[in-house]
Structures are given as C-alpha cells and as structure tokens.
C-alpha atoms as a PDB file:
ATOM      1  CA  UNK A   1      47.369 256.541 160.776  1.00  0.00           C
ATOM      2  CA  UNK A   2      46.964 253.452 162.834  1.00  0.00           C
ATOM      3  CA  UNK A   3      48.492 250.068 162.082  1.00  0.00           C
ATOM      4  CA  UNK A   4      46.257 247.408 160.794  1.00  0.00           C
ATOM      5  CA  UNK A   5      47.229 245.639 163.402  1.00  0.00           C
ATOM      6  CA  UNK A   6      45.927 248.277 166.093  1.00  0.00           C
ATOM      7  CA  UNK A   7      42.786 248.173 163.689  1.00  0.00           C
ATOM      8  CA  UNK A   8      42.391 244.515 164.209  1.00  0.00           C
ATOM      9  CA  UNK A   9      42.539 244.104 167.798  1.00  0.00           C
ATOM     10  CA  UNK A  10      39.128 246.702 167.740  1.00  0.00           C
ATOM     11  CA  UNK A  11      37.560 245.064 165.703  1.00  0.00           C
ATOM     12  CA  UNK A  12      34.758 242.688 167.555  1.00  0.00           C
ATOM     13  CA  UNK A  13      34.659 239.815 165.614  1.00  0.00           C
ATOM     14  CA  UNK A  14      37.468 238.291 165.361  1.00  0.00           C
ATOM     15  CA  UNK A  15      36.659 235.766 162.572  1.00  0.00           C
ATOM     16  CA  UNK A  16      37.286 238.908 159.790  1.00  0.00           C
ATOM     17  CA  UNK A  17      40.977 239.928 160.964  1.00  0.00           C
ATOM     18  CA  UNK A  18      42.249 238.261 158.270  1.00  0.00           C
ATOM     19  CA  UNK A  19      40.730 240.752 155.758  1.00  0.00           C
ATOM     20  CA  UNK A  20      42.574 243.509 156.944  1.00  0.00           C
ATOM     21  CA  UNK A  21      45.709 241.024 157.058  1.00  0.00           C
ATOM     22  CA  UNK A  22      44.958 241.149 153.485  1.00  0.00           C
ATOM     23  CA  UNK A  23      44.946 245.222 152.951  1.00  0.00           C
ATOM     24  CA  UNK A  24      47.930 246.002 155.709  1.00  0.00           C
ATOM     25  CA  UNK A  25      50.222 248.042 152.307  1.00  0.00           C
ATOM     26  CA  UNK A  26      47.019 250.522 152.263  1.00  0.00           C
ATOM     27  CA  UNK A  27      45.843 253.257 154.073  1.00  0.00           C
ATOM     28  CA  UNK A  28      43.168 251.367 155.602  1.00  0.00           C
ATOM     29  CA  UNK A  29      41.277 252.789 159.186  1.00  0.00           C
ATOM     30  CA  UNK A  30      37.864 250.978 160.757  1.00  0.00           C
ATOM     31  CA  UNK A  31      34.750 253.154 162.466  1.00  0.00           C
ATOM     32  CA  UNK A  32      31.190 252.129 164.006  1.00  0.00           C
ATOM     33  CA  UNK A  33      28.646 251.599 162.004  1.00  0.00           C
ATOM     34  CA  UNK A  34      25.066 250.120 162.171  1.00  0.00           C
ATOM     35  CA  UNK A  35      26.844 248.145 164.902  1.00  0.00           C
ATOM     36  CA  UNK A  36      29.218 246.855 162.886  1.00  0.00           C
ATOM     37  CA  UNK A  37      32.710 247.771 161.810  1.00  0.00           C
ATOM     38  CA  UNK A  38      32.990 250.048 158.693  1.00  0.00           C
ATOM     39  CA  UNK A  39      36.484 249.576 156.468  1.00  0.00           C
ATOM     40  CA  UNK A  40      37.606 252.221 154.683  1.00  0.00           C
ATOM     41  CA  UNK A  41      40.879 253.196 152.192  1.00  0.00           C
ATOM     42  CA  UNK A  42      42.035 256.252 152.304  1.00  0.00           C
ATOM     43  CA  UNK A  43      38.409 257.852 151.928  1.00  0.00           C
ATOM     44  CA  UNK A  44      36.032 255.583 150.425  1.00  0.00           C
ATOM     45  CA  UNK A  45      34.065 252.851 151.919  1.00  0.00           C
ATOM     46  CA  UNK A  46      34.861 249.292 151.053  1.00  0.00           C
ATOM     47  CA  UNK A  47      33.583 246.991 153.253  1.00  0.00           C
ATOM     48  CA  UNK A  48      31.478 246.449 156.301  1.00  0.00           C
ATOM     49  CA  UNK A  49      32.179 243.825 159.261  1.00  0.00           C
ATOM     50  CA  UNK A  50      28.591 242.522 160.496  1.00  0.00           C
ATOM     51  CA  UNK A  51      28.031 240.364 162.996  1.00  0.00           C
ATOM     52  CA  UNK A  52      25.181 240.938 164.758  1.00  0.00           C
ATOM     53  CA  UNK A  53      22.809 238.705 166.172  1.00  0.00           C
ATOM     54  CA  UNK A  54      19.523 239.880 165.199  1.00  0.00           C
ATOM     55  CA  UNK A  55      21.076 240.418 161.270  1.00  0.00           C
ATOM     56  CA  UNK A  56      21.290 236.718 161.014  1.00  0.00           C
ATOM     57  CA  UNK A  57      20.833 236.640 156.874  1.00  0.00           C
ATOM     58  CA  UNK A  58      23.438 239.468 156.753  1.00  0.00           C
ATOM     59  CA  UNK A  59      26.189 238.158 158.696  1.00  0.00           C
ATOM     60  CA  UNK A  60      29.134 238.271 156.885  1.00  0.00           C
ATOM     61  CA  UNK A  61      31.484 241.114 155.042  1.00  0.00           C
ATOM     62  CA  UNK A  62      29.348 243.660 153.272  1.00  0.00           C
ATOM     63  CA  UNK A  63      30.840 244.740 150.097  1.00  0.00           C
ATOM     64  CA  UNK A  64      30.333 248.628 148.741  1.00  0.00           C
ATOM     65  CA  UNK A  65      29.883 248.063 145.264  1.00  0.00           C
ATOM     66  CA  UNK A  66      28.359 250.962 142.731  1.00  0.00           C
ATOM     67  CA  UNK A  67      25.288 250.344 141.363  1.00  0.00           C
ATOM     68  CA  UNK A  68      26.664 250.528 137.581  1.00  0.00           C
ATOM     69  CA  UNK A  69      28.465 247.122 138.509  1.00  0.00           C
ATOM     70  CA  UNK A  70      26.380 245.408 140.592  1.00  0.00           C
ATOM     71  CA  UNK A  71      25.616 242.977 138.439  1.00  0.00           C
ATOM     72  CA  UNK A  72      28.778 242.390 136.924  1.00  0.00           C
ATOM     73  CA  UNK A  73      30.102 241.676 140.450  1.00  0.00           C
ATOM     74  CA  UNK A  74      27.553 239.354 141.666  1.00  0.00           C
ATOM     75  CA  UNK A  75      28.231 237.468 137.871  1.00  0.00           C
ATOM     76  CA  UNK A  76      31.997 237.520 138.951  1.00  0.00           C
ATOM     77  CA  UNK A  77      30.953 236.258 142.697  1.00  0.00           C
ATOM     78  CA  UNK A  78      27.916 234.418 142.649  1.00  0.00           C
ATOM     79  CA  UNK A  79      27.326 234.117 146.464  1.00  0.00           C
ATOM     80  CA  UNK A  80      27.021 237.652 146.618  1.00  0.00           C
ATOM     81  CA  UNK A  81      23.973 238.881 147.814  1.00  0.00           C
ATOM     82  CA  UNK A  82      21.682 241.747 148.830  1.00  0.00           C
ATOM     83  CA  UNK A  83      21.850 243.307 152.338  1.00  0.00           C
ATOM     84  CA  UNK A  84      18.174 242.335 153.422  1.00  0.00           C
ATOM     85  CA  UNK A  85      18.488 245.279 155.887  1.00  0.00           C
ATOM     86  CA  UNK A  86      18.728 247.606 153.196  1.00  0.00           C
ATOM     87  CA  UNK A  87      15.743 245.903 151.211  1.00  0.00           C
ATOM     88  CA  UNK A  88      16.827 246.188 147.299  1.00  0.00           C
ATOM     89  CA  UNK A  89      18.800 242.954 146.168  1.00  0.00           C
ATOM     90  CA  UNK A  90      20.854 245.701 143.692  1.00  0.00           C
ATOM     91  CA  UNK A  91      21.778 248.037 146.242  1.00  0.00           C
ATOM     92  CA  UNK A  92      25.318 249.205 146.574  1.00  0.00           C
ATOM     93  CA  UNK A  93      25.640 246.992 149.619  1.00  0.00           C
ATOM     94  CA  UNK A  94      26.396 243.096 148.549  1.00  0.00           C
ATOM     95  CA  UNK A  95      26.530 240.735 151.377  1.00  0.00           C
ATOM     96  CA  UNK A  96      29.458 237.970 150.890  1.00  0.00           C
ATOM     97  CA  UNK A  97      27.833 235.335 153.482  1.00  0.00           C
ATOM     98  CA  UNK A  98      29.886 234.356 156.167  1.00  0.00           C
ATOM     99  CA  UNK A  99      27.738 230.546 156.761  1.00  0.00           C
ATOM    100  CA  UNK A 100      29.138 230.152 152.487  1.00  0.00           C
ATOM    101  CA  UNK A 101      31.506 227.224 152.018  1.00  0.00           C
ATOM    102  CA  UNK A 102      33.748 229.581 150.199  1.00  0.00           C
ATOM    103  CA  UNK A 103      33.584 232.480 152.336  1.00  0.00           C
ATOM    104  CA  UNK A 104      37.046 232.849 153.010  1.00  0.00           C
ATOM    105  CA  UNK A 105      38.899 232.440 149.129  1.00  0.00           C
ATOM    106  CA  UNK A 106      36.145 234.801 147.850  1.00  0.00           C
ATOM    107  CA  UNK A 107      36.981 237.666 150.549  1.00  0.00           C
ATOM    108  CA  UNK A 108      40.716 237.407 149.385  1.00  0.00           C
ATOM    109  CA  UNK A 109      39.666 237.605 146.055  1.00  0.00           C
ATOM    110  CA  UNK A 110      37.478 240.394 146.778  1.00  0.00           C
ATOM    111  CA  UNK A 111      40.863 241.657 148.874  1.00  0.00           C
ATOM    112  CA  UNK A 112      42.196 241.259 145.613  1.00  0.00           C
ATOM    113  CA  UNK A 113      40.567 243.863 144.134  1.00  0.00           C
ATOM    114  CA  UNK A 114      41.098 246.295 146.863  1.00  0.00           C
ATOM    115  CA  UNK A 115      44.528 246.390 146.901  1.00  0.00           C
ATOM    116  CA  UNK A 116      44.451 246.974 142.662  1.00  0.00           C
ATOM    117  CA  UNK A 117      41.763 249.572 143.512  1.00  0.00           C
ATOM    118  CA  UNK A 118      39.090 248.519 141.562  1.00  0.00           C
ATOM    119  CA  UNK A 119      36.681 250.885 140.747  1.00  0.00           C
ATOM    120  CA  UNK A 120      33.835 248.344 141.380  1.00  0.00           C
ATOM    121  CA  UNK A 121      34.588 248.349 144.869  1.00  0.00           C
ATOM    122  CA  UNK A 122      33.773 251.351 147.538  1.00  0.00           C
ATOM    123  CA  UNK A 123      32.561 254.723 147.007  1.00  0.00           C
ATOM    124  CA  UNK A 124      33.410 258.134 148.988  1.00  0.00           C
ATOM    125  CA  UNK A 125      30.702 258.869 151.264  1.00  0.00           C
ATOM    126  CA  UNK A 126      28.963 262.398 151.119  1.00  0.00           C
ATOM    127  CA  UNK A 127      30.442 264.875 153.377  1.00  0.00           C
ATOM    128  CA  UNK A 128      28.037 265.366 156.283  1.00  0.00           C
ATOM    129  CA  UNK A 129      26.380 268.571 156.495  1.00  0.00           C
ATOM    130  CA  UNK A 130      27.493 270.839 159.755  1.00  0.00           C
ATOM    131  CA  UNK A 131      24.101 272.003 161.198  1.00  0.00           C
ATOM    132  CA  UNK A 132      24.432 275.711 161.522  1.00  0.00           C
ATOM    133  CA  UNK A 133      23.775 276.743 165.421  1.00  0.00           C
ATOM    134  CA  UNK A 134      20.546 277.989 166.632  1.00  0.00           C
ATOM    135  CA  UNK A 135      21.011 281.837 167.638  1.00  0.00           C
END
C-alpha cells in the first residue's frame, strides 16, 4: 500500500490534501474517476475529489453516503448537497461545496467519521463483470 503521502502528491488539486492528512492511520489508496480523484478505505468508496472546470456547482469533496441516511446526513451537515451531475438531490453522492464558508471544519468532521467508520459513509462498489472473450 502506498503512503498517504505518495497519495497526495497525485492528487491534482492540491486544495484537498489535507483530507487525506486527516485519514493517514487507514488503509486509504486514490484512483481516476469522472476526472476526478476517487478515495477509498480499504474497499469501499468514501469520497470523491472534483475539481473540474465545467462541474462548477459540484466542485468540492463528494461524499458516498447510502441512501437509507441521506437525509440524516444532510440534517447533521446542512451544506450538503446533491451532485447536479448525477441529477437526484438524494442520491448516494452528497456534494460538501468547496466555495462554503465552512468547507474546511465540516470535511474534518466528515474525516471524523471516516476514521470511526461510520456506516453512513462509503459503500463497496460492485465487482466489475470480466467480459468473456469472443471465440
């Protein structure tokens, strides 16, 4: 497993290193995704770095929270929000803005959680299915 520090310096945006500061006593390990940088622990999703451009409402960390406590999430963290990309304010993906006053207490709070693996927070992904080869 990589160091969190390794992680960091891949990560593009700078501005969210201090996240994975937060979670450097777990098993945590970063990937592409949607152009943005996925976090995992161990094997479930937690959060998602996105910064791009052309996402300008979404910018922020993107927090994997179940659907059975959505809503008791966003009442913990107000300025939680739905990923417009996704299109469904109650969708497993809650975006923590990064333009909010308070951006950077609530991600340690949410870093918080994390680390006490909360089962509000991330979800294993399905395995991907291994297309059989064409004979």
């Amino acid at each position: 497993m990589k160091s969190v520090n390794a992680i960091t310096t891949k990560i593009k945006n700078q501005s969210f290193a201090f996240v994975l500061d937060e979670l450097t006593e777990l098993p945590v390990r970063t990937r592409a995704m949607f152009g943005c940088t996925a976090v995992y622990v161990e094997e479930k999703i937690v959060l998602v770095f996105c910064d791009r451009p052309q996402l300008t409402e979404d910018r922020g960390i993107w927090v994997c929270i179940p659907s059975q406590y959505c809503r008791e999430m966003k009442a913990d963290f107000p300025t939680l929000r739905g990923v417009s990309f996704f299109e469904n304010e109650n969708s497993a993906w809650q975006c923590l803005p990064q333009d909010d006053p308070n951006f950077e207490e609530t991600a340690l709070q949410v870093c918080a959680l994390i680390r006490k693996r909360d089962p509000r927070i991330g979800r294993t992904p399905k395995p991907k299915r291994i297309r059989g080869r064409k004979k």
